[in-house]
Protein backbone atom coordinates (compact mmCIF):
# COMPACT_ATOMS: atom_id res chain seq x y z
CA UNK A 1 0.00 0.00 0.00
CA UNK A 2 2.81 2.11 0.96
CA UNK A 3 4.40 1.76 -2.55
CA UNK A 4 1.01 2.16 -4.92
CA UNK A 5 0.40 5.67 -2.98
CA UNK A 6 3.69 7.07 -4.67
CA UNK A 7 2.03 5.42 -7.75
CA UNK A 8 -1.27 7.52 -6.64
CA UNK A 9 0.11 10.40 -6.37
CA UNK A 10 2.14 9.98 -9.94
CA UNK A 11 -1.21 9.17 -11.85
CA UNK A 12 -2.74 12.59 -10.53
CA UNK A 13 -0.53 14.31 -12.27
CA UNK A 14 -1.02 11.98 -15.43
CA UNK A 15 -3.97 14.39 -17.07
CA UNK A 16 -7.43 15.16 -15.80
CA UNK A 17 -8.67 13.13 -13.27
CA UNK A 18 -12.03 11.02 -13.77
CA UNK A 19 -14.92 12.08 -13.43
CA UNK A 20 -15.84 8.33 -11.17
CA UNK A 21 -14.16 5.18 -10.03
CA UNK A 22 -15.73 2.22 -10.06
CA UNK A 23 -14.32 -0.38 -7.80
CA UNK A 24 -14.33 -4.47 -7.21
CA UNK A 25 -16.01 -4.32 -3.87
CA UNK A 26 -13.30 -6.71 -2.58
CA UNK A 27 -11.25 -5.54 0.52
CA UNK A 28 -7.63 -5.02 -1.59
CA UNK A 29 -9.43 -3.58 -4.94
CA UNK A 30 -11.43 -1.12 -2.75
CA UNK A 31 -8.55 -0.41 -0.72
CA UNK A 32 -6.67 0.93 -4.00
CA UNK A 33 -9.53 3.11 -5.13
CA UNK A 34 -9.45 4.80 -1.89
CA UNK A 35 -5.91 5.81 -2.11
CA UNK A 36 -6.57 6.93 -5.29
CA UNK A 37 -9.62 8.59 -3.70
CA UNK A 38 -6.99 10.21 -1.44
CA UNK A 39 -3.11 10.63 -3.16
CA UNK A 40 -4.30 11.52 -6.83
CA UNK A 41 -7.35 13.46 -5.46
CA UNK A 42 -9.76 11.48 -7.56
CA UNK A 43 -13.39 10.86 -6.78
CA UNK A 44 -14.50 8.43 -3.85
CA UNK A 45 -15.24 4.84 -5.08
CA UNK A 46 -18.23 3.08 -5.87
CA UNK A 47 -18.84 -0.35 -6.03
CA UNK A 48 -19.35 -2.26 -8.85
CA UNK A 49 -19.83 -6.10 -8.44
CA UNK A 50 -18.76 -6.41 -13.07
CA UNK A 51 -15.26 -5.74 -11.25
CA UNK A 52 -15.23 -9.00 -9.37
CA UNK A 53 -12.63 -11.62 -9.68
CA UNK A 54 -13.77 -13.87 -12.56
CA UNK A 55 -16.65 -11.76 -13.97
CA UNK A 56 -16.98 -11.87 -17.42
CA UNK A 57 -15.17 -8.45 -18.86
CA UNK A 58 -18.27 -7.76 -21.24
CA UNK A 59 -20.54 -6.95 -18.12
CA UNK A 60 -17.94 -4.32 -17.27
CA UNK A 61 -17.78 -2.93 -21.06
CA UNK A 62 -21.46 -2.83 -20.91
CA UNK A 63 -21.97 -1.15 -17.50
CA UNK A 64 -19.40 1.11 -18.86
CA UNK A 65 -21.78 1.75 -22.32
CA UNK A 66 -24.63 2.67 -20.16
CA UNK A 67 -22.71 5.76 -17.92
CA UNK A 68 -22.93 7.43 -21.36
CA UNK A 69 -22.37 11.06 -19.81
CA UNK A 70 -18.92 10.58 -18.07
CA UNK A 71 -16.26 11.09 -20.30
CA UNK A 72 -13.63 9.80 -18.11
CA UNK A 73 -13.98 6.76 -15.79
CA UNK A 74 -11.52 4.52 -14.17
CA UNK A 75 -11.80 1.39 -13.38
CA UNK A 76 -10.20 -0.75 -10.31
CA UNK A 77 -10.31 -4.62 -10.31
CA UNK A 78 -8.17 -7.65 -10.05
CA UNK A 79 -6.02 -10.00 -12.51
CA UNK A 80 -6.56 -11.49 -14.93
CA UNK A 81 -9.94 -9.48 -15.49
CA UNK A 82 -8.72 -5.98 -16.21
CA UNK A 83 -6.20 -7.26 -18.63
CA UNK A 84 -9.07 -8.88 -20.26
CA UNK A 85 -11.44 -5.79 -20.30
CA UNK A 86 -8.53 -3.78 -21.95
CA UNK A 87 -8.32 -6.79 -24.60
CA UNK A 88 -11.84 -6.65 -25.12
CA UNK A 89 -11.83 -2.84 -25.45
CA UNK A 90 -8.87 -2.54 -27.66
CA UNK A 91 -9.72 -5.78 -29.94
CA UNK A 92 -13.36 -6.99 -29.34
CA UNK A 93 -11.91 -10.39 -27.69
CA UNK A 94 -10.28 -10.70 -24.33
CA UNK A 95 -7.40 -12.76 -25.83
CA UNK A 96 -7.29 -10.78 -28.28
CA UNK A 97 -4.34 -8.47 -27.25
CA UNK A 98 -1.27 -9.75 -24.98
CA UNK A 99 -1.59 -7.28 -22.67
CA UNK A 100 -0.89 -7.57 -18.64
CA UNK A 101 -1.36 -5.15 -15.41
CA UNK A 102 0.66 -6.12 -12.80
CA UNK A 103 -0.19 -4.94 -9.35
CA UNK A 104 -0.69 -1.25 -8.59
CA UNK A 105 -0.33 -1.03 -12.89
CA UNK A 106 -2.44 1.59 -14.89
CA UNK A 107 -3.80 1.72 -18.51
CA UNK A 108 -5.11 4.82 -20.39
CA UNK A 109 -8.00 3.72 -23.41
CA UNK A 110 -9.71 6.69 -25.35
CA UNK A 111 -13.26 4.96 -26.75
CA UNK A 112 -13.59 7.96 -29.85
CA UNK A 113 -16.77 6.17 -30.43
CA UNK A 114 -18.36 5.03 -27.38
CA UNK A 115 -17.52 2.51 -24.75
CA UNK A 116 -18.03 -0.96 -27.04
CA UNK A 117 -15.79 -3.85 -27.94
CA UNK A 118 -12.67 -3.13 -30.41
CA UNK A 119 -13.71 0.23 -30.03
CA UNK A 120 -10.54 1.69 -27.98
CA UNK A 121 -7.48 3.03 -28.79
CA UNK A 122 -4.39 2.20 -25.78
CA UNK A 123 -2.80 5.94 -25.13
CA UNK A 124 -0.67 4.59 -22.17
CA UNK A 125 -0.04 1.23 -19.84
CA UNK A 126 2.25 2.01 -16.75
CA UNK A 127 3.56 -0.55 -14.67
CA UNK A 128 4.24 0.67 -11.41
CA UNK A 129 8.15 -0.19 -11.49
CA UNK A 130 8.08 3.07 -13.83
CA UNK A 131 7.15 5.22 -10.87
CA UNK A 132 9.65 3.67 -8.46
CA UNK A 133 12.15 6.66 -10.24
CA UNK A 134 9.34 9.66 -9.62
CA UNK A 135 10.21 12.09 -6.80
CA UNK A 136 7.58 12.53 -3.86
């Protein structure tokens, strides 16, 4: 935890912040949005059970369709799911795109079009060994 707050406070800085964050509602997920919530001064956390370890991506993608008003959203959730919703997002298939988050890792994916499967273009992944060098 101590380590993914310098990793907090690095993705404030990373452009504007979102406008929500939608969390797993499991303890170490929910834990993470908070310190985002806190070091990157981004909005509190809300639950969202799509999130959960071994949930089918698509639900999240779909949720995700639905917000239609929020431009930017973030998302907080566990391995291997995430790396699976940014497959689905970037190719329309969840093994579509070799693509991993490790722990306390980011992604950035513009959707031009709309939240929708294949419909995202990657800007920026950041694994958090690329902060370890970023000044407090």
């Amino acid at each position: 935890m101590r380590r993914f707050r310098k990793v907090a406070r690095h993705l404030g800085t990373c452009g504007p912040a979102p406008q929500a964050v939608w969390s797993s509602p499991l303890a170490r997920a929910w834990q993470t949005a908070e310190i985002l919530a806190g070091e990157a001064d981004w909005p509190a956390p809300r639950e969202l059970a799509a999130l959960e370890p071994d949930a089918d991506p698509a639900g999240v993608v779909a949720f995700l369709r639905g917000q239609g008003g929020r431009a930017r959203v973030a998302v907080v959730g566990h391995e291997p799911g995430l790396s699976e919703l940014l497959a689905l997002l970037l190719s329309g298939r969840t093994d579509g795109v070799g693509l991993e988050l490790k722990k306390g890792g980011a992604a950035l994916v513009r959707c031009e079009r709309g939240v929708r499967a294949g419909g995202g273009e990657l800007l920026w992944l950041l694994p958090p060994r690329v902060v370890s060098g970023v000044e407090d």
